[in-house]
C-alpha atoms as a PDB file:
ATOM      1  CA  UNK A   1      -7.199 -12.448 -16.350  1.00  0.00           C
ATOM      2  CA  UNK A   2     -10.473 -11.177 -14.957  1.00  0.00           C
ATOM      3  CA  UNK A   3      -9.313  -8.363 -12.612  1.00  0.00           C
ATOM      4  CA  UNK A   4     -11.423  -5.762  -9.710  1.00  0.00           C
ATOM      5  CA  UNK A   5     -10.299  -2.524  -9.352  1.00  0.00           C
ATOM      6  CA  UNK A   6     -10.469  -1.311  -5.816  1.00  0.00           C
ATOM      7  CA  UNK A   7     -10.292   2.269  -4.941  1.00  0.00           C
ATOM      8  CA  UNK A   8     -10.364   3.405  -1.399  1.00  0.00           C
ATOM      9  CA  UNK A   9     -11.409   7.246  -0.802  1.00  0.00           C
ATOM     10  CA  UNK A  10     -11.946   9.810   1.228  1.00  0.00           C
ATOM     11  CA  UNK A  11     -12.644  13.470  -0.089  1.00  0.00           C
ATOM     12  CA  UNK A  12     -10.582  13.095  -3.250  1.00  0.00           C
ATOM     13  CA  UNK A  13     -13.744  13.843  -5.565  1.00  0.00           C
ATOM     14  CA  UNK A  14     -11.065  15.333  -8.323  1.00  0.00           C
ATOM     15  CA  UNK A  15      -8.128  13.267  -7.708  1.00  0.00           C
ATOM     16  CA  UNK A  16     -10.639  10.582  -7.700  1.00  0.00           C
ATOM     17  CA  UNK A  17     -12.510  11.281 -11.118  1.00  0.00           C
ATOM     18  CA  UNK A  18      -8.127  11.660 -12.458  1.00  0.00           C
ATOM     19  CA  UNK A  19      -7.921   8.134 -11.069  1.00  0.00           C
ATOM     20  CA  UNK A  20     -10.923   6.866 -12.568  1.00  0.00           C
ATOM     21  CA  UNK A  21     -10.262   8.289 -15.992  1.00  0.00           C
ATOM     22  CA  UNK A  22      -6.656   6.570 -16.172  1.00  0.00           C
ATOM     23  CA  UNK A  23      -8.695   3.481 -14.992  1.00  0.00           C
ATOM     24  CA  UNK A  24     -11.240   3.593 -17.766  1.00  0.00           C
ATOM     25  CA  UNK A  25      -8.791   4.423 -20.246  1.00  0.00           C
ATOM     26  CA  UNK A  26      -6.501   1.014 -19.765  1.00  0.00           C
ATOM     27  CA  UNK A  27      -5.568  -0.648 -23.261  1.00  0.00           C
ATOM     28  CA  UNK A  28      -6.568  -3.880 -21.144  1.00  0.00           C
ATOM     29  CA  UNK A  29     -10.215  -3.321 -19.364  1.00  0.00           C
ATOM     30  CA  UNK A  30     -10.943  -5.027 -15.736  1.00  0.00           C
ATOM     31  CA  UNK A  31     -13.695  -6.454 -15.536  1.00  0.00           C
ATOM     32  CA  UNK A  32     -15.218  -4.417 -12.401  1.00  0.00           C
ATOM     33  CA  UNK A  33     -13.789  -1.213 -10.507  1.00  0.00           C
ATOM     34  CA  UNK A  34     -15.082  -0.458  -6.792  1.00  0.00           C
ATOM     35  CA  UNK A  35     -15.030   2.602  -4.950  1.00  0.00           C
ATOM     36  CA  UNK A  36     -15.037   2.813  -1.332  1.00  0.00           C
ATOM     37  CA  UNK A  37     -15.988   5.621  -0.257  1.00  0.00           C
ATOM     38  CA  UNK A  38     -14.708   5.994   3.331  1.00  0.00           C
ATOM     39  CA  UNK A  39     -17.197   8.563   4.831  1.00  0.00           C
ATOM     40  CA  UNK A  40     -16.618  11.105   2.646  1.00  0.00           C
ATOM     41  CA  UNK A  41     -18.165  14.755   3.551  1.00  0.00           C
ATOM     42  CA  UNK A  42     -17.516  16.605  -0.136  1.00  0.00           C
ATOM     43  CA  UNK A  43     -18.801  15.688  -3.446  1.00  0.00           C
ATOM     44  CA  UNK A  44     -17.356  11.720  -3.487  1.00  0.00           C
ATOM     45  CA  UNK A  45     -20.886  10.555  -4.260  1.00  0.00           C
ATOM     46  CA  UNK A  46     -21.535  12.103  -7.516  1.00  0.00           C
ATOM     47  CA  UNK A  47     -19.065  10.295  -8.865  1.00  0.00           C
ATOM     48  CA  UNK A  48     -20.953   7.170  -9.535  1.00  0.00           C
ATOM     49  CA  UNK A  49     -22.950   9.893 -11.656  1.00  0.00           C
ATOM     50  CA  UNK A  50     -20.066  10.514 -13.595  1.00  0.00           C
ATOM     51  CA  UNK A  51     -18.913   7.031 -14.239  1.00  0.00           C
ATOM     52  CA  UNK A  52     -22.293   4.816 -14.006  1.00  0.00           C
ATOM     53  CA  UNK A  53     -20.547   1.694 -14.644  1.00  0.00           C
ATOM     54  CA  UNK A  54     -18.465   1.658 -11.248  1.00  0.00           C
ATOM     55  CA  UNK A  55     -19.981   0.139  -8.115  1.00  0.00           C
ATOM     56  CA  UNK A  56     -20.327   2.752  -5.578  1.00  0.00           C
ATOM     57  CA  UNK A  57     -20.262   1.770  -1.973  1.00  0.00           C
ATOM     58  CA  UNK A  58     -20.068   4.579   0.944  1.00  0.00           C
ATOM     59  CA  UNK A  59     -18.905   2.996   4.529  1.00  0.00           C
ATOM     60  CA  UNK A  60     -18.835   5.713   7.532  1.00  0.00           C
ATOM     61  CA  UNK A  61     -14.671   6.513   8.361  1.00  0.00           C
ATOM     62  CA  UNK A  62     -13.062   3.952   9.385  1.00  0.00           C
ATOM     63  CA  UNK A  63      -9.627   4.204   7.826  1.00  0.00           C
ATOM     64  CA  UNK A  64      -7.884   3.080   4.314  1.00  0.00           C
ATOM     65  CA  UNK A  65      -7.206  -0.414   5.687  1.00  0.00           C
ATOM     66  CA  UNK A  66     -10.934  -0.982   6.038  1.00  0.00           C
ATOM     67  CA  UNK A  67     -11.827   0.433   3.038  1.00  0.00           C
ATOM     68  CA  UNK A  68      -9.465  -1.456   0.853  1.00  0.00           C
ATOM     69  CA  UNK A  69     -11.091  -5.054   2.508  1.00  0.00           C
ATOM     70  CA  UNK A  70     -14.296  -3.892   2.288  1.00  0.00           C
ATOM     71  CA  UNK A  71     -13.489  -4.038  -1.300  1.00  0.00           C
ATOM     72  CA  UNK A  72     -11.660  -6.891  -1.439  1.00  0.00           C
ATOM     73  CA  UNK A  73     -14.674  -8.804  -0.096  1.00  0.00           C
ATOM     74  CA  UNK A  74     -17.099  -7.339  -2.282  1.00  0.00           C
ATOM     75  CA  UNK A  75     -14.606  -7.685  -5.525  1.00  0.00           C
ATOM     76  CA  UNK A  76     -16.456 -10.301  -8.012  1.00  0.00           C
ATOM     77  CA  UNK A  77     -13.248 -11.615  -9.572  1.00  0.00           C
ATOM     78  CA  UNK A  78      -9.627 -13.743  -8.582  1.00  0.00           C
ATOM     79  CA  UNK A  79      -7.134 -10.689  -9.269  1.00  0.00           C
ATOM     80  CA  UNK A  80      -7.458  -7.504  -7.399  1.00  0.00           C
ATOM     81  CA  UNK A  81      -5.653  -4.109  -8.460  1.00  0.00           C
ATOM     82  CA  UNK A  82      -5.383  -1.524  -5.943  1.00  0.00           C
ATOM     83  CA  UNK A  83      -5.355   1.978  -7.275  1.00  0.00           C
ATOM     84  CA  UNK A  84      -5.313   5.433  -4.290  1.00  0.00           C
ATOM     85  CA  UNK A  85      -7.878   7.807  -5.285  1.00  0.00           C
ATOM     86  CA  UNK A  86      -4.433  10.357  -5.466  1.00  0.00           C
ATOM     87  CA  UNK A  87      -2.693   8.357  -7.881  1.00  0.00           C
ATOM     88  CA  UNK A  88      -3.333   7.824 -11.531  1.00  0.00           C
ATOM     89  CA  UNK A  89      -2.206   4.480 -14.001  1.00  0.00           C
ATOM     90  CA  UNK A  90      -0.379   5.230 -17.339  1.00  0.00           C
ATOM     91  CA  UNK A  91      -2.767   3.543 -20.450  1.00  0.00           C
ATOM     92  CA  UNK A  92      -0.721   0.563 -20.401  1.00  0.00           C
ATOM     93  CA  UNK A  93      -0.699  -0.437 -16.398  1.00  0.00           C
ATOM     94  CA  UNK A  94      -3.074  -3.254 -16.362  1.00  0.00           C
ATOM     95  CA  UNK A  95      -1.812  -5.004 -19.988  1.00  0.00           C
ATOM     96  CA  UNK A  96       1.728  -5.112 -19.104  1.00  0.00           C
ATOM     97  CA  UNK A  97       0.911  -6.850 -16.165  1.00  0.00           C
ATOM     98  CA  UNK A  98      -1.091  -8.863 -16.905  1.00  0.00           C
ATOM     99  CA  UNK A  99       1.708 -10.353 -19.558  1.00  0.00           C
ATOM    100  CA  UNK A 100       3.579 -10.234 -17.087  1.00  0.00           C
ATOM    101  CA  UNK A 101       1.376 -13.039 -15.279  1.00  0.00           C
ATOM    102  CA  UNK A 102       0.576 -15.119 -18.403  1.00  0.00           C
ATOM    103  CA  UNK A 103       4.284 -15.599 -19.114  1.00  0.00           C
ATOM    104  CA  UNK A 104       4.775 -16.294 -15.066  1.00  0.00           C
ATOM    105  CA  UNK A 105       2.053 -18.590 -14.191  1.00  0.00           C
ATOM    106  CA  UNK A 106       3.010 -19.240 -10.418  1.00  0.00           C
ATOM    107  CA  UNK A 107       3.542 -15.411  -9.775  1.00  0.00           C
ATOM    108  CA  UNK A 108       0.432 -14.260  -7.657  1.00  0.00           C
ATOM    109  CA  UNK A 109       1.492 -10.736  -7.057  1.00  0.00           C
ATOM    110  CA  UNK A 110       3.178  -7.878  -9.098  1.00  0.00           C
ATOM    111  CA  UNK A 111       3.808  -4.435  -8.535  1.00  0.00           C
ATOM    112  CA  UNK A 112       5.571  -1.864 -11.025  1.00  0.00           C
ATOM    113  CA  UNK A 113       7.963   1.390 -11.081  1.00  0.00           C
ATOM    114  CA  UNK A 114       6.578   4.507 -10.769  1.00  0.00           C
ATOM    115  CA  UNK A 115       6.488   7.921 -11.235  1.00  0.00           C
ATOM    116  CA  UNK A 116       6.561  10.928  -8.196  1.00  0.00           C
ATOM    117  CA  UNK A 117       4.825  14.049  -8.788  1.00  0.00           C
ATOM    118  CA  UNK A 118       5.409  16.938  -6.300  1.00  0.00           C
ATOM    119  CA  UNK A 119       3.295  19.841  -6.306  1.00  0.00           C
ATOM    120  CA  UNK A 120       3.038  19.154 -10.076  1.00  0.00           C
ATOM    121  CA  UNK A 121       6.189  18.732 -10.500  1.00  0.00           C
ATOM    122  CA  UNK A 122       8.094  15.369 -11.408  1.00  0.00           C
ATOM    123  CA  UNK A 123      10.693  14.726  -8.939  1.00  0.00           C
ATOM    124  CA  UNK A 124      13.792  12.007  -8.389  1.00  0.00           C
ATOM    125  CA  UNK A 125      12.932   9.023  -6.365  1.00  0.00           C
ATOM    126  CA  UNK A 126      15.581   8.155  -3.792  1.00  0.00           C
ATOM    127  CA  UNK A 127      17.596   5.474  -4.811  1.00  0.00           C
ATOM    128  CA  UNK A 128      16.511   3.221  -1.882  1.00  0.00           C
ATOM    129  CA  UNK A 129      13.284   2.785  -3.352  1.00  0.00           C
ATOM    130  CA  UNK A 130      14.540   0.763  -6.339  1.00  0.00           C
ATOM    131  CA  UNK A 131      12.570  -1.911  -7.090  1.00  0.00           C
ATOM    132  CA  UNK A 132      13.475  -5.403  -7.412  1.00  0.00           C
ATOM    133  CA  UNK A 133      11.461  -8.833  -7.536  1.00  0.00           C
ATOM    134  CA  UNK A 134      11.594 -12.363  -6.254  1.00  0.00           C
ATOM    135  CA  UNK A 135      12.655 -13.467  -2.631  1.00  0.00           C
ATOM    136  CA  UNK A 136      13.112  -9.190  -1.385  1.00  0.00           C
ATOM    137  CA  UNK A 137      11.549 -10.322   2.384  1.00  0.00           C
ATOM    138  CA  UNK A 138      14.983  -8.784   3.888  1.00  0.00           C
ATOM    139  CA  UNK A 139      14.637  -6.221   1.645  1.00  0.00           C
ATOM    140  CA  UNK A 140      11.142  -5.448   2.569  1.00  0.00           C
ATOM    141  CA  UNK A 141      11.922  -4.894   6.265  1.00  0.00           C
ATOM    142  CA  UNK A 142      13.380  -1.378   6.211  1.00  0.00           C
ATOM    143  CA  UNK A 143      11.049   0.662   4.468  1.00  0.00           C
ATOM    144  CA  UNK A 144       8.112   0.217   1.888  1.00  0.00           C
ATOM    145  CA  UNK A 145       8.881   0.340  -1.371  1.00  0.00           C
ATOM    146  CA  UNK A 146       6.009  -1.572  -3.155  1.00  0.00           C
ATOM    147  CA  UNK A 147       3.091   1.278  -3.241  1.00  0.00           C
ATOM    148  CA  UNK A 148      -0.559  -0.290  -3.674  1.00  0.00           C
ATOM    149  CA  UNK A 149      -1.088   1.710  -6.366  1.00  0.00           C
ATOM    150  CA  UNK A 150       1.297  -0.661  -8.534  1.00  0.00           C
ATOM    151  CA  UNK A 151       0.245  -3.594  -7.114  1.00  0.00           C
ATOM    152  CA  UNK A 152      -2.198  -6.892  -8.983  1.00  0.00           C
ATOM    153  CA  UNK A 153      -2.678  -9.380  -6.518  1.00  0.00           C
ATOM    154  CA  UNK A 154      -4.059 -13.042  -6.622  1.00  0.00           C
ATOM    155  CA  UNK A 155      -7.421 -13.221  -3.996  1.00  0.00           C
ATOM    156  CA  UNK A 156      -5.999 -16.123  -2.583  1.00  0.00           C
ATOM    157  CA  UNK A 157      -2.674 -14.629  -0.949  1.00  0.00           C
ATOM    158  CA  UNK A 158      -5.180 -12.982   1.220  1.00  0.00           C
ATOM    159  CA  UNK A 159      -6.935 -16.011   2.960  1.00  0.00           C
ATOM    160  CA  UNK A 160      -2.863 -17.237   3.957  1.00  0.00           C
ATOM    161  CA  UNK A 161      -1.313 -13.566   4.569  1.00  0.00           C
ATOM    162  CA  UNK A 162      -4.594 -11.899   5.785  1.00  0.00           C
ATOM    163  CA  UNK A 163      -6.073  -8.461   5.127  1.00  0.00           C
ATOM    164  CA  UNK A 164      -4.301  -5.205   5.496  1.00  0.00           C
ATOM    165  CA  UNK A 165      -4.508  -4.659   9.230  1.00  0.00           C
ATOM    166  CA  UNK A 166      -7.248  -2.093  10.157  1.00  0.00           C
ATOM    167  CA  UNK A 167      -5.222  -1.380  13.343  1.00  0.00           C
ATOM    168  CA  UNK A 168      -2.577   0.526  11.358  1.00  0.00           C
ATOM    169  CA  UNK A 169      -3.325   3.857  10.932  1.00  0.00           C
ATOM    170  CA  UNK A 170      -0.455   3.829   8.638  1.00  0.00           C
ATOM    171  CA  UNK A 171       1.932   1.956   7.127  1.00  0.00           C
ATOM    172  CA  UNK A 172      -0.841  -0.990   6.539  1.00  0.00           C
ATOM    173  CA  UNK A 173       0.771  -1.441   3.039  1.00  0.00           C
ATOM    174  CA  UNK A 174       3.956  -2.351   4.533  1.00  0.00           C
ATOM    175  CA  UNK A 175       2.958  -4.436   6.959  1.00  0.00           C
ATOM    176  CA  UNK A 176       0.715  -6.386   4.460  1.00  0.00           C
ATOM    177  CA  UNK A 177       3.820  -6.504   1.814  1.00  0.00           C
ATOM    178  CA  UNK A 178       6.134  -8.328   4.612  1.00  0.00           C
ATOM    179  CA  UNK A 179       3.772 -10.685   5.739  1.00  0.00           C
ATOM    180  CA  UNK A 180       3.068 -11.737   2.147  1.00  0.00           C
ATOM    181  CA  UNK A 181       6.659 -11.519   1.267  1.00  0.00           C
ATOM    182  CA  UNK A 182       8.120 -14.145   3.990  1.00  0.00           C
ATOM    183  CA  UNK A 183       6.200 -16.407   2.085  1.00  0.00           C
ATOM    184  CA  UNK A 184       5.958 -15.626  -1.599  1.00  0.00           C
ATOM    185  CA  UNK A 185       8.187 -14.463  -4.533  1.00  0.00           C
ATOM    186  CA  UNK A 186       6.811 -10.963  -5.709  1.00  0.00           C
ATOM    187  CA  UNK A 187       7.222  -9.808  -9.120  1.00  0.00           C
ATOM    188  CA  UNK A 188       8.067  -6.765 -11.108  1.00  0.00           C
ATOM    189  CA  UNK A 189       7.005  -5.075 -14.340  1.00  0.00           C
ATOM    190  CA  UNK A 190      10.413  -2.787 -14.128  1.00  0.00           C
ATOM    191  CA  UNK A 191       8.349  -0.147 -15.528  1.00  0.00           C
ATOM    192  CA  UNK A 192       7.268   3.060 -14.707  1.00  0.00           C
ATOM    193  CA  UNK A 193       3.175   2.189 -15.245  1.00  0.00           C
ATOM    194  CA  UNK A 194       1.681   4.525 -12.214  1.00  0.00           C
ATOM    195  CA  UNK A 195       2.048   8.256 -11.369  1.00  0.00           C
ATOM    196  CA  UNK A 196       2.384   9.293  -7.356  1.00  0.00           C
ATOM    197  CA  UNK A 197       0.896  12.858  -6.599  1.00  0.00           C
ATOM    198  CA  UNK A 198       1.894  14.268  -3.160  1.00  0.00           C
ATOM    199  CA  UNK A 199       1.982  18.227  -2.126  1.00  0.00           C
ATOM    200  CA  UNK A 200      -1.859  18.072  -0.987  1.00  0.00           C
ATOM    201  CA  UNK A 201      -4.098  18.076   1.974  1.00  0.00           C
ATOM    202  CA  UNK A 202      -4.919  14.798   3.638  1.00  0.00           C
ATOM    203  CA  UNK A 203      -1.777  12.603   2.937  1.00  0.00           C
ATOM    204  CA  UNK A 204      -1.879   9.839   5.558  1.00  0.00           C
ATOM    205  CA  UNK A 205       2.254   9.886   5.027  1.00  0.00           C
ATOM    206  CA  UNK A 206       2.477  13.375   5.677  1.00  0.00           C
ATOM    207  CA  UNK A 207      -0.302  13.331   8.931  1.00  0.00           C
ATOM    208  CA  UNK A 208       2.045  10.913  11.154  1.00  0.00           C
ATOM    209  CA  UNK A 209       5.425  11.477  12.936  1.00  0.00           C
ATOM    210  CA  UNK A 210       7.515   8.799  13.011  1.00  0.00           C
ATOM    211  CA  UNK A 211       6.524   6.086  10.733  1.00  0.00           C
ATOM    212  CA  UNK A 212       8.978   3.895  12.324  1.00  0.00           C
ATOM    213  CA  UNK A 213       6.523   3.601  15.582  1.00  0.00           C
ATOM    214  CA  UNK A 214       3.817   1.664  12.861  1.00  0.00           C
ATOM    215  CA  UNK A 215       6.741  -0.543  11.241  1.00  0.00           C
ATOM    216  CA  UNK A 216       7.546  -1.564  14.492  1.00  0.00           C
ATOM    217  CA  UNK A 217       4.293  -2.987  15.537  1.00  0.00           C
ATOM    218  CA  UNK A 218       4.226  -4.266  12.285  1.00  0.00           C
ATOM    219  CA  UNK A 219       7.445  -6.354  12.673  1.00  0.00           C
ATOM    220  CA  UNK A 220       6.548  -7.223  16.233  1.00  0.00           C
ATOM    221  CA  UNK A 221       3.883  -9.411  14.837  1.00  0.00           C
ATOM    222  CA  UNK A 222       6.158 -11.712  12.556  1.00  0.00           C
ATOM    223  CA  UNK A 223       8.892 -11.936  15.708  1.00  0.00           C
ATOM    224  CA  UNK A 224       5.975 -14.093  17.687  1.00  0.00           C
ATOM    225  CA  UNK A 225       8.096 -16.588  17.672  1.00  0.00           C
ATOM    226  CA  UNK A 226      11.268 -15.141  18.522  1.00  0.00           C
ATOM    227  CA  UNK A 227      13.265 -16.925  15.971  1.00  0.00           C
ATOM    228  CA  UNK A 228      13.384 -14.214  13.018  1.00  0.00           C
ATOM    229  CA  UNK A 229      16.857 -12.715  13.502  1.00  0.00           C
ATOM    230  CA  UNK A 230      16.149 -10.652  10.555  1.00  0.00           C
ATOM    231  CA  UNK A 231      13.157  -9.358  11.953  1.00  0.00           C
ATOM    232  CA  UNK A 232      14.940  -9.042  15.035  1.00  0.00           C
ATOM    233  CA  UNK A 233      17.801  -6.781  13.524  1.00  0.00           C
ATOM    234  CA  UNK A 234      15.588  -4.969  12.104  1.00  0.00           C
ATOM    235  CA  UNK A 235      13.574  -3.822  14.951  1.00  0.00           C
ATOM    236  CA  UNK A 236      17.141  -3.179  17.488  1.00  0.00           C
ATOM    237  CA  UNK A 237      17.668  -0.608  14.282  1.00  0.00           C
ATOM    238  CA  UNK A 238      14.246   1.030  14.517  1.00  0.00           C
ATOM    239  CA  UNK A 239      14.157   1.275  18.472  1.00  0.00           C
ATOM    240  CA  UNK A 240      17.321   2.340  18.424  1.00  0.00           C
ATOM    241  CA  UNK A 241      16.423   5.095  16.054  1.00  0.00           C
ATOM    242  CA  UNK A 242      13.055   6.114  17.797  1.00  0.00           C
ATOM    243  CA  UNK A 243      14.654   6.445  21.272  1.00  0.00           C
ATOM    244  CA  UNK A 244      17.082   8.684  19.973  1.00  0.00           C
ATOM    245  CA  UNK A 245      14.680  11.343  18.636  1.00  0.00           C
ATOM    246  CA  UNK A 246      12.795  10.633  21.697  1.00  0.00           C
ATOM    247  CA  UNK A 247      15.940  11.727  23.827  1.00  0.00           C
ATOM    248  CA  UNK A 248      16.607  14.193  21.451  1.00  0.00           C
ATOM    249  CA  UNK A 249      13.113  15.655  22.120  1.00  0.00           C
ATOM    250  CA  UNK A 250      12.816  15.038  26.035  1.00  0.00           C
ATOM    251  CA  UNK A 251       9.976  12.601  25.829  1.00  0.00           C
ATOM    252  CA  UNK A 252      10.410  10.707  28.977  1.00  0.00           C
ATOM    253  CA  UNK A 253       8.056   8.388  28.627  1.00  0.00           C
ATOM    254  CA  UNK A 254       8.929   7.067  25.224  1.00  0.00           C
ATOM    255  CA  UNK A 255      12.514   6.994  26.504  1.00  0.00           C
ATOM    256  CA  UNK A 256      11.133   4.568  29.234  1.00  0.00           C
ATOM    257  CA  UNK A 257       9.417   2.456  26.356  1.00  0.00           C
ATOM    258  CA  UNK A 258      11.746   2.500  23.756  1.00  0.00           C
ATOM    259  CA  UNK A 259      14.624   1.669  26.373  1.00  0.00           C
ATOM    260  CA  UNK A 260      12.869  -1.545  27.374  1.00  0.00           C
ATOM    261  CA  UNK A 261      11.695  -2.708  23.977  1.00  0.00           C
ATOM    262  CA  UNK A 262      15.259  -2.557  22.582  1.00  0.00           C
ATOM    263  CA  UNK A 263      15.827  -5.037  25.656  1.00  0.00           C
ATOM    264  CA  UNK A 264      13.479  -7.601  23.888  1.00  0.00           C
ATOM    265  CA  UNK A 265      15.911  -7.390  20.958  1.00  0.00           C
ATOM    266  CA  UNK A 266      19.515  -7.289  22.002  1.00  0.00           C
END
């Protein structure tokens, strides 16, 4: 498997060289990494002085949705791996999955277990993020529990699913996940291949209240045409979550909006 590395960035210059270092280090090489650098205002740029062999590209701030396409459309090579410039892979990321995909020849996406550091400190994950494989489109729909970090991905899911959606400001993984999981298996290396660092500045996770406003719009788009009861379910359970802390809080006028959209899904 010839595979691209894409890295999306945005002042991470030392999480980023601890990414690229777990990159260079796999016991199974890609064949090209790319860095997005996604207007950047520290150091980022030295860093294709510290690893020459990279290709470098700088793009003025447009979010990690654009950056990660960017590189997607300038990756030379049919499988993509997305690594965050926050997370790091364990030596053996890339080989085991890439077994993985020789012994499953009609698999065209993979993700893997993982581990979660907290301010350097490795912590339980929650047992709803468990990961299973195969037909998990209903599973999907709740929360995100694929991070792109794990992920190797076939080039051509992306010209039937589509890009991640640069209209997200968050939650562009899940939204990308669903859409490509209504219409594909996805597989698992049940493995715990990538490390997750949280407990700094600039987590998009961290920068949002109420991540169930992004799902939402994210669902809305696969309920088009109105037949998804699944999808439909799912978003009565969101709406009906959101208008509560909205009454809880006194926010009239997402009261007013929340009210009417759970109306659409009764």
């Amino acid at each position: 498997m010839n595979i691209t590395v894409v890295i999306p960035t945005y002042n991470r210059y030392e999480f980023l060289k601890r990414a690229l270092r777990s990159v260079v280090c796999q016991t199974y090489k890609p064949k090209e990494i790319i860095v997005i650098d996604d207007g950047s205002t520290d150091e980022t740029s030295q860093i294709k002085n510290d690893f020459p062999n990279i290709i470098y590209i700088y793009q003025k701030n447009t979010g990690v949705s654009s950056a990660r396409n960017l590189g997607i459309k300038k990756s030379s090579y049919e499988w993509i791996a997305f690594l965050d410039s926050d997370d790091e892979w364990l030596s053996n990321k890339l080989e085991l999955q890439v077994k993985f995909h020789e012994e499953n020849k009609n698999s065209l996406i993979s993700y893997t277990d993982e581990i979660w550091i907290r301010n350097d400190i490795e912590v339980n994950i929650p047992k709803k993020y468990q990961k299973i494989s195969g037909n998990i489109f209903q599973e999907c729909l709740s929360h995100c529990f694929i991070a792109p970090s794990s992920v190797i991905i076939n080039k051509n899911l992306f010209t039937v699913s589509g890009l991640f959606d640069e209209e997200l400001e968050v939650c562009e993984d899940y939204d990308l996940w669903i859409r490509i999981a209504q219409k594909y298996e996805i597989g698992l290396v049940n493995k715990k291949l990538i490390r997750k660092y949280a407990g700094h500045e600039n987590q998009l996770s961290f920068k949002y209240w109420g991540m169930d406003r992004f799902r939402c719009r994210a669902l809305e788009k696969l309920y088009v045409n109105k037949q998804n009861i699944l999808v439909k379910n799912e978003l009565s359970k969101k709406y009906t979550i959101l208008l509560k802390g909205a009454m809880k809080h006194g926010i009239i006028q997402d009261i007013k909006n929340y009210k009417e959209k759970l109306k659409l899904y009764e």
